[in-house]
N, C-alpha and C. Protein backbone atom coordinates (compact mmCIF):
# COMPACT_ATOMS: atom_id res chain seq x y z
N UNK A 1 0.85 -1.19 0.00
CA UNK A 1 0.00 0.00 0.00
C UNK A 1 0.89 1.24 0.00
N UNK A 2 0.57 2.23 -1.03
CA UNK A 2 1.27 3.34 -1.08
C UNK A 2 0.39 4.55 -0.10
N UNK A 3 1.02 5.18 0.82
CA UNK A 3 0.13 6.13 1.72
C UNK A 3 0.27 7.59 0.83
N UNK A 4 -0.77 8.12 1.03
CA UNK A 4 -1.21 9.42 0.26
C UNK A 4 -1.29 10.52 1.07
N UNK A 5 -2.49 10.46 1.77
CA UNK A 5 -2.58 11.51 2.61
C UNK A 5 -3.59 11.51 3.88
N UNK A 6 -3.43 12.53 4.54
CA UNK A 6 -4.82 12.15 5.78
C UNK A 6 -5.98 12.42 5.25
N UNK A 7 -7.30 11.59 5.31
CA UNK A 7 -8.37 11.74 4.58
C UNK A 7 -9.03 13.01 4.64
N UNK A 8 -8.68 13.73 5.59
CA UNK A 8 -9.21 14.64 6.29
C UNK A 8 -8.22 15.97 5.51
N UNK A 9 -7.27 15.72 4.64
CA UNK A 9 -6.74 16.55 3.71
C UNK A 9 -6.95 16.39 2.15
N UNK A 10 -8.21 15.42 1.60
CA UNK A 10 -8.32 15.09 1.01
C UNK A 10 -10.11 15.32 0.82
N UNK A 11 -10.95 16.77 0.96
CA UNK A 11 -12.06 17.11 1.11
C UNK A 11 -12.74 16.31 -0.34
N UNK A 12 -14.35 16.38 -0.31
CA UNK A 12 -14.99 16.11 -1.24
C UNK A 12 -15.01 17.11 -2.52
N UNK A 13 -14.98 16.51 -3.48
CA UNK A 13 -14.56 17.57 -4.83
C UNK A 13 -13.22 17.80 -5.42
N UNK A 14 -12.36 17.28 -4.68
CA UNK A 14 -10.92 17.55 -4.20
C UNK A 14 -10.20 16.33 -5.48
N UNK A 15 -8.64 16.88 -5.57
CA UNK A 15 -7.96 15.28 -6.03
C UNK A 15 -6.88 15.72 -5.48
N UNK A 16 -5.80 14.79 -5.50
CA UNK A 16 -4.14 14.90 -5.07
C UNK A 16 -3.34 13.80 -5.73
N UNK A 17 -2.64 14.75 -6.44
CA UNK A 17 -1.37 13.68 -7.71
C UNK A 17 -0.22 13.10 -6.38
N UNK A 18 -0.45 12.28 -7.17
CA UNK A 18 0.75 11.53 -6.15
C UNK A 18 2.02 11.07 -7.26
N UNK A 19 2.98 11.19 -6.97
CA UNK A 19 4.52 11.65 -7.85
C UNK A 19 5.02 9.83 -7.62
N UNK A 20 4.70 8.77 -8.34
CA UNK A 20 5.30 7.52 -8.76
C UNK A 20 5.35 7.95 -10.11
N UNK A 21 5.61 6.41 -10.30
CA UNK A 21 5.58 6.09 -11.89
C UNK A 21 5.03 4.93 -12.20
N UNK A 22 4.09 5.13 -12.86
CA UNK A 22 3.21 6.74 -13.55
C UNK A 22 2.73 7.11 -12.17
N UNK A 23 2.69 8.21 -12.27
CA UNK A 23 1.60 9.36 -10.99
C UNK A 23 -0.04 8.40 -11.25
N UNK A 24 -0.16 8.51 -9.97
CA UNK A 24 -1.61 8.30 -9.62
C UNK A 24 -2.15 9.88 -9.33
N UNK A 25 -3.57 9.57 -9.47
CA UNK A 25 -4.44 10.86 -9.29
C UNK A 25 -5.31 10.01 -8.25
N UNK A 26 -5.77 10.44 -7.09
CA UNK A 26 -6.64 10.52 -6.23
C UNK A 26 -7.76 11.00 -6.10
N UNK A 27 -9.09 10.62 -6.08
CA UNK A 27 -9.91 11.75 -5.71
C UNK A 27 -11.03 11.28 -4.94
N UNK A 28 -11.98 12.12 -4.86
CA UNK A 28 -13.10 12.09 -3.41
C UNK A 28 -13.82 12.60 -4.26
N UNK A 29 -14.48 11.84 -4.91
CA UNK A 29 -16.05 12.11 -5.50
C UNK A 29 -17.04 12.03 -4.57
N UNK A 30 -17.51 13.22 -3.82
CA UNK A 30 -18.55 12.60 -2.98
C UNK A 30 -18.54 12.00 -2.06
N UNK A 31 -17.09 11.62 -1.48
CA UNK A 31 -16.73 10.86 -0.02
C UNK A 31 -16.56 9.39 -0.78
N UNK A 32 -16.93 9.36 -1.99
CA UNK A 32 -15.80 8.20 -2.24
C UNK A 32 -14.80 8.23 -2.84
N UNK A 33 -13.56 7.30 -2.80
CA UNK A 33 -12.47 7.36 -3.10
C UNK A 33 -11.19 6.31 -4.24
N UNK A 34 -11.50 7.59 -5.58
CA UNK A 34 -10.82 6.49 -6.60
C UNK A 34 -9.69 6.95 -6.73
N UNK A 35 -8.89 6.12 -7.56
CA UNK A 35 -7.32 6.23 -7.66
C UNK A 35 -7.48 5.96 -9.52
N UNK A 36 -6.48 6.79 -10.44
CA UNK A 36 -6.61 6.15 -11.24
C UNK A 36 -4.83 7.31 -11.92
N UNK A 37 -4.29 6.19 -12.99
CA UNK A 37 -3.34 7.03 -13.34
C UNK A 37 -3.73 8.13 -13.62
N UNK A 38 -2.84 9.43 -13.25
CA UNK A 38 -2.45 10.79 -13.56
C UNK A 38 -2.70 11.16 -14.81
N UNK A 39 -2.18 10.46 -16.11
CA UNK A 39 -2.32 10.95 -17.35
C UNK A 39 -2.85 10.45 -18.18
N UNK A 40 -3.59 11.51 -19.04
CA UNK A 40 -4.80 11.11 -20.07
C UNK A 40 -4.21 10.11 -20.94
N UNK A 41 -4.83 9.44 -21.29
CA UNK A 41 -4.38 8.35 -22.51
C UNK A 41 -4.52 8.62 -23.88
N UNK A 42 -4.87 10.05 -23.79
CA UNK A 42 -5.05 10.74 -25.44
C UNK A 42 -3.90 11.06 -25.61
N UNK A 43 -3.63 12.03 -24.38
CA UNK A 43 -2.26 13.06 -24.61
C UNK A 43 -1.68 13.52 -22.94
N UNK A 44 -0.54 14.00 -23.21
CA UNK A 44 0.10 13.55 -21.70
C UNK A 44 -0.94 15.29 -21.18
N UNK A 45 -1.16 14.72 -19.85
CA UNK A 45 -2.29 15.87 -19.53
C UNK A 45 -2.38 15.24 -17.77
N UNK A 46 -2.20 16.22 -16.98
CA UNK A 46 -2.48 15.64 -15.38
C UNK A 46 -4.34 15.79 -15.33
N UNK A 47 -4.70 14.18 -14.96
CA UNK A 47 -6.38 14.10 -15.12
C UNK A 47 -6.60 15.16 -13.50
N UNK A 48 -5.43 15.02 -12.26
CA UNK A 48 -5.73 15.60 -11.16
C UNK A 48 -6.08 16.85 -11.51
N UNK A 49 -5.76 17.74 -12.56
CA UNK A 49 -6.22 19.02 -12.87
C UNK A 49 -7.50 19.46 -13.27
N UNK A 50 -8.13 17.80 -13.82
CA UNK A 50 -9.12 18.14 -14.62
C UNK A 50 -10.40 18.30 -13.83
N UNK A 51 -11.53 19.00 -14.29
CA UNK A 51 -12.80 18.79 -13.83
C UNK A 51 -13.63 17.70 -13.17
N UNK A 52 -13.56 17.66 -11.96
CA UNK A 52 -14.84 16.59 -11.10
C UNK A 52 -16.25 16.79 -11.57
N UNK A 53 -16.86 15.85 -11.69
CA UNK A 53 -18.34 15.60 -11.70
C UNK A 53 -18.80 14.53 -10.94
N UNK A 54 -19.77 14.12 -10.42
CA UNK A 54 -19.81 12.78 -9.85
C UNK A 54 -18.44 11.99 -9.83
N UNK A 55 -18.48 10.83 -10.48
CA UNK A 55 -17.51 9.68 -10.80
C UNK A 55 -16.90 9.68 -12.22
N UNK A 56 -16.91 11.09 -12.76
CA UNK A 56 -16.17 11.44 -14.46
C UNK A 56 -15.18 12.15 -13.58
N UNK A 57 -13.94 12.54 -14.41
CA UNK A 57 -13.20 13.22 -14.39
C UNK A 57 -12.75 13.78 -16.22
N UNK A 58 -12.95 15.25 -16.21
CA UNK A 58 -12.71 15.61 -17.12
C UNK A 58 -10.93 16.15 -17.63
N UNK A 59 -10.62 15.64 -18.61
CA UNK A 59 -9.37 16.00 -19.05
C UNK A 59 -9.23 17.51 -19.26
N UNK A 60 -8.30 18.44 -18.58
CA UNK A 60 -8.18 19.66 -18.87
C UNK A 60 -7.77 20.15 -20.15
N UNK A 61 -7.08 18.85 -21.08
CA UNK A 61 -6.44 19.36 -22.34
C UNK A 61 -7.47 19.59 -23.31
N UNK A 62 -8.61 18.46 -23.52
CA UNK A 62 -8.72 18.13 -24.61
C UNK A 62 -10.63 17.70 -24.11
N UNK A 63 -11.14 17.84 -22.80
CA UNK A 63 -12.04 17.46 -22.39
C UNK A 63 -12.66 16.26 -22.52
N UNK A 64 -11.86 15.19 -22.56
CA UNK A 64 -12.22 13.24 -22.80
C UNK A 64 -12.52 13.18 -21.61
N UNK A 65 -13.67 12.66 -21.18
CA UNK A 65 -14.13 12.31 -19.81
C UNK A 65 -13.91 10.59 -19.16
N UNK A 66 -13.41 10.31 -18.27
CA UNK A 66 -13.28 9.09 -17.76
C UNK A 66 -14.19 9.07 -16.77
N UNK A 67 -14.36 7.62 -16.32
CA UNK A 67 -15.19 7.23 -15.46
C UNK A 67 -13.74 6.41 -14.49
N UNK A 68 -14.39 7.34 -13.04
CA UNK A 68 -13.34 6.82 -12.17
C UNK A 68 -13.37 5.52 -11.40
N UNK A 69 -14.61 4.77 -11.78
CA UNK A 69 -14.72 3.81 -11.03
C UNK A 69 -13.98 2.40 -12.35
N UNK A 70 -14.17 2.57 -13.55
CA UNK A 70 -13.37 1.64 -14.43
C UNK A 70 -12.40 1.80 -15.35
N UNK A 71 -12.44 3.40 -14.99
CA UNK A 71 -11.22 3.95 -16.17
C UNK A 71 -11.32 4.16 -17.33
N UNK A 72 -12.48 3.84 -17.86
CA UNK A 72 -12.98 3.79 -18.92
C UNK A 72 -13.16 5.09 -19.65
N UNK A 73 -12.69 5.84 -20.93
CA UNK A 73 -13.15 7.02 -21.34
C UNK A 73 -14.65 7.04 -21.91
N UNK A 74 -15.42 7.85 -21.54
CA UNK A 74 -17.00 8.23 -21.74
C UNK A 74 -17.15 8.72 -22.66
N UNK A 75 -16.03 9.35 -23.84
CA UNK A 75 -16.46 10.55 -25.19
C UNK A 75 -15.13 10.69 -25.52
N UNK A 76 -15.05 10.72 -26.74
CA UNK A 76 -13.44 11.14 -27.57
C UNK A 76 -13.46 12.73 -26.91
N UNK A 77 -11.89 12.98 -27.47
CA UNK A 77 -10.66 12.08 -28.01
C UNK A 77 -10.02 10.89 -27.46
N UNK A 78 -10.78 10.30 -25.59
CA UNK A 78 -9.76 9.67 -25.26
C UNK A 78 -10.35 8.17 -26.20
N UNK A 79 -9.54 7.05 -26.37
CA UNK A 79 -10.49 5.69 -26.68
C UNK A 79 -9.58 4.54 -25.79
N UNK A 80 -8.85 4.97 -25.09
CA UNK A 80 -8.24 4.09 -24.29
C UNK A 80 -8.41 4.29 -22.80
N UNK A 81 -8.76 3.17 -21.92
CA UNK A 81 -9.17 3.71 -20.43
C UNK A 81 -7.68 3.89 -19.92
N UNK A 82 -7.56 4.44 -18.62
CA UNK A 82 -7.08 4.79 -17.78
C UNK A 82 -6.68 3.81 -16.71
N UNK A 83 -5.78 3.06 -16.19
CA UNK A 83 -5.71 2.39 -15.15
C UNK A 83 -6.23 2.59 -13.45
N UNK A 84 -7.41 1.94 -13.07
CA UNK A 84 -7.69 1.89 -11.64
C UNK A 84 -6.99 1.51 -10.72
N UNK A 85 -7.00 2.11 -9.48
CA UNK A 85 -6.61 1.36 -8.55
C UNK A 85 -7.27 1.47 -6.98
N UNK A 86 -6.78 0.10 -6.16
CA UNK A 86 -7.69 0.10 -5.23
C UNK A 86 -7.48 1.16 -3.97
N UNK A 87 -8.53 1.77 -3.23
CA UNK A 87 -7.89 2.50 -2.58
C UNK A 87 -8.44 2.31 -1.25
N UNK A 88 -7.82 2.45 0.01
CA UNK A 88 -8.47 2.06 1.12
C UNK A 88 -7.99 3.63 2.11
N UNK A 89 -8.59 3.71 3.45
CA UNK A 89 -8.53 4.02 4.50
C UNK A 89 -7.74 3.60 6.42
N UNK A 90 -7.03 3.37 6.09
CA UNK A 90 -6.68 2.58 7.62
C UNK A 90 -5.69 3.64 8.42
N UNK A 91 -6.60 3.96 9.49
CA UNK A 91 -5.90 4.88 10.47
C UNK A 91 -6.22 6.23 10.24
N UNK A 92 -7.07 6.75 9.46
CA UNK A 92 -7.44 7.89 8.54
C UNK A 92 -6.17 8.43 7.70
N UNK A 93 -5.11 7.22 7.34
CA UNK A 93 -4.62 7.56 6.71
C UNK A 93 -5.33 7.01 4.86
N UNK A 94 -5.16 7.71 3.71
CA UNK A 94 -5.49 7.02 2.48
C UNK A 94 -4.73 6.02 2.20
N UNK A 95 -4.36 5.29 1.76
CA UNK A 95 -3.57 4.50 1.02
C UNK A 95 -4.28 3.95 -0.67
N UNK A 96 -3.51 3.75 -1.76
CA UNK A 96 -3.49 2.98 -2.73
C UNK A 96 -2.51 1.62 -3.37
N UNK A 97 -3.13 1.30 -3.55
CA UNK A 97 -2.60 -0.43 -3.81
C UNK A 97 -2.05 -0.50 -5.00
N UNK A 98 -1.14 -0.79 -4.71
CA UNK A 98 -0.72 -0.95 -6.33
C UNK A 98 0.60 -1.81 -6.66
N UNK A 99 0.36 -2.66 -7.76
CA UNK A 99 1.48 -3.66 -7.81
C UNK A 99 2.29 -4.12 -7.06
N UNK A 100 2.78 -5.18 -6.15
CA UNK A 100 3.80 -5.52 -5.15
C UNK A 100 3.64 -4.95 -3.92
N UNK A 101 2.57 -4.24 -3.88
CA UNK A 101 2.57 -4.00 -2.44
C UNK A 101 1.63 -4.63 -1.65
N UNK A 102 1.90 -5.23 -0.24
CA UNK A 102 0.96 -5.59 0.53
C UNK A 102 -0.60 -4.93 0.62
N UNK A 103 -1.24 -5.82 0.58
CA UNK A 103 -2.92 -5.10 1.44
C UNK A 103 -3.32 -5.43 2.25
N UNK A 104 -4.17 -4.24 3.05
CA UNK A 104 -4.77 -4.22 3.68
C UNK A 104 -6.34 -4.25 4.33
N UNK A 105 -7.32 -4.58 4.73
CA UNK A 105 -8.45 -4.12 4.60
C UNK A 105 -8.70 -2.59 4.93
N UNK A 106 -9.66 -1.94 4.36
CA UNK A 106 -10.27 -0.83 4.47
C UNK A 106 -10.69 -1.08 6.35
N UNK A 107 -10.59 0.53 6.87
CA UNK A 107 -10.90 0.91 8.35
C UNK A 107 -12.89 0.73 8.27
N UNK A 108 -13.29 0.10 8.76
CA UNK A 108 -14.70 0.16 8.64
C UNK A 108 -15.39 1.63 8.90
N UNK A 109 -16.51 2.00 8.11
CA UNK A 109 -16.92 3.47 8.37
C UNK A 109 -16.04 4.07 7.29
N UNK A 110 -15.41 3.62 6.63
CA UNK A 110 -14.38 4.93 5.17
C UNK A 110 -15.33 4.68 3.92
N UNK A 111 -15.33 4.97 3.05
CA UNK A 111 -15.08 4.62 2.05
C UNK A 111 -14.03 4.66 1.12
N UNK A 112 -14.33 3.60 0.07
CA UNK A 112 -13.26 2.74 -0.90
C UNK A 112 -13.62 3.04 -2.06
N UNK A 113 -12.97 3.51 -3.23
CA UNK A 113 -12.93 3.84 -4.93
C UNK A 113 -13.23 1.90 -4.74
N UNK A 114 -14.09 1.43 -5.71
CA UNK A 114 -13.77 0.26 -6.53
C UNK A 114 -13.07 0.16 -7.66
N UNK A 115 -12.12 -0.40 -7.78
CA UNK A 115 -11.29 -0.44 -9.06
C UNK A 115 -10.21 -1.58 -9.43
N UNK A 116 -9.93 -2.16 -10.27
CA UNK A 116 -9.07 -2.79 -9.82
C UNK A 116 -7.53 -2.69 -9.49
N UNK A 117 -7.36 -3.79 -8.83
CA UNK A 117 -5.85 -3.31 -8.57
C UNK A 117 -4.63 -3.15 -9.45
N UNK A 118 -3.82 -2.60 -9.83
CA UNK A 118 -2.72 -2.65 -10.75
C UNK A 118 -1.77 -3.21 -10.35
């Protein structure tokens, strides 16, 4: 599990890039919580910049909308999804899962992005 931030720095409406490789983007749609790579799959573009709506996230470059719960792009230019990932709560700290790292269960009472794991 990669730790992000305190949930409690991470308001609803909100996202936070997190600096791996590739960057994950974080966000709190609504008190729930998806993870999905940082950059558009059209064109290199940080999705953390882009416009929240529910569970879309809009691309600031080029406006291709993804869906944060499968990564999936909703409307050209993008036609390739976005990678999910799982994201949990433990300790009110965030964490995201991702390749080789141990998991954990989610703190009961958080909510969790569904996505899968990378």
């Amino acid at each position: 599990m990669l730790p992000v931030c305190r949930l409690d720095e991470l308001p609803a409406g909100e996202s936070v890039r997190v600096d791996t490789t590739p960057p994950i983007a974080v966000f709190n749609a609504d008190g729930e919580l998806y993870a999905v790579d940082d950059t558009c799959s059209h064109q290199d573009a940080s999705l953390s910049d882009g416009w929240l709506e529910g569970c879309l996230i809009e691309c600031p470059l080029h406006a291709a909308t993804f869906d944060l719960r499968t990564g999936e792009p909703t409307c050209l230019p993008a036609r390739r999804p976005v990678r999910t990932y799982r994201v949990s709560v433990v300790g009110g700290m965030v964490h995201v899962h991702v390749a080789g790292s141990p998991s954990a269960p989610a703190e009961s009472g958080t909510s969790t992005g569904e996505g899968s794991a990378a």
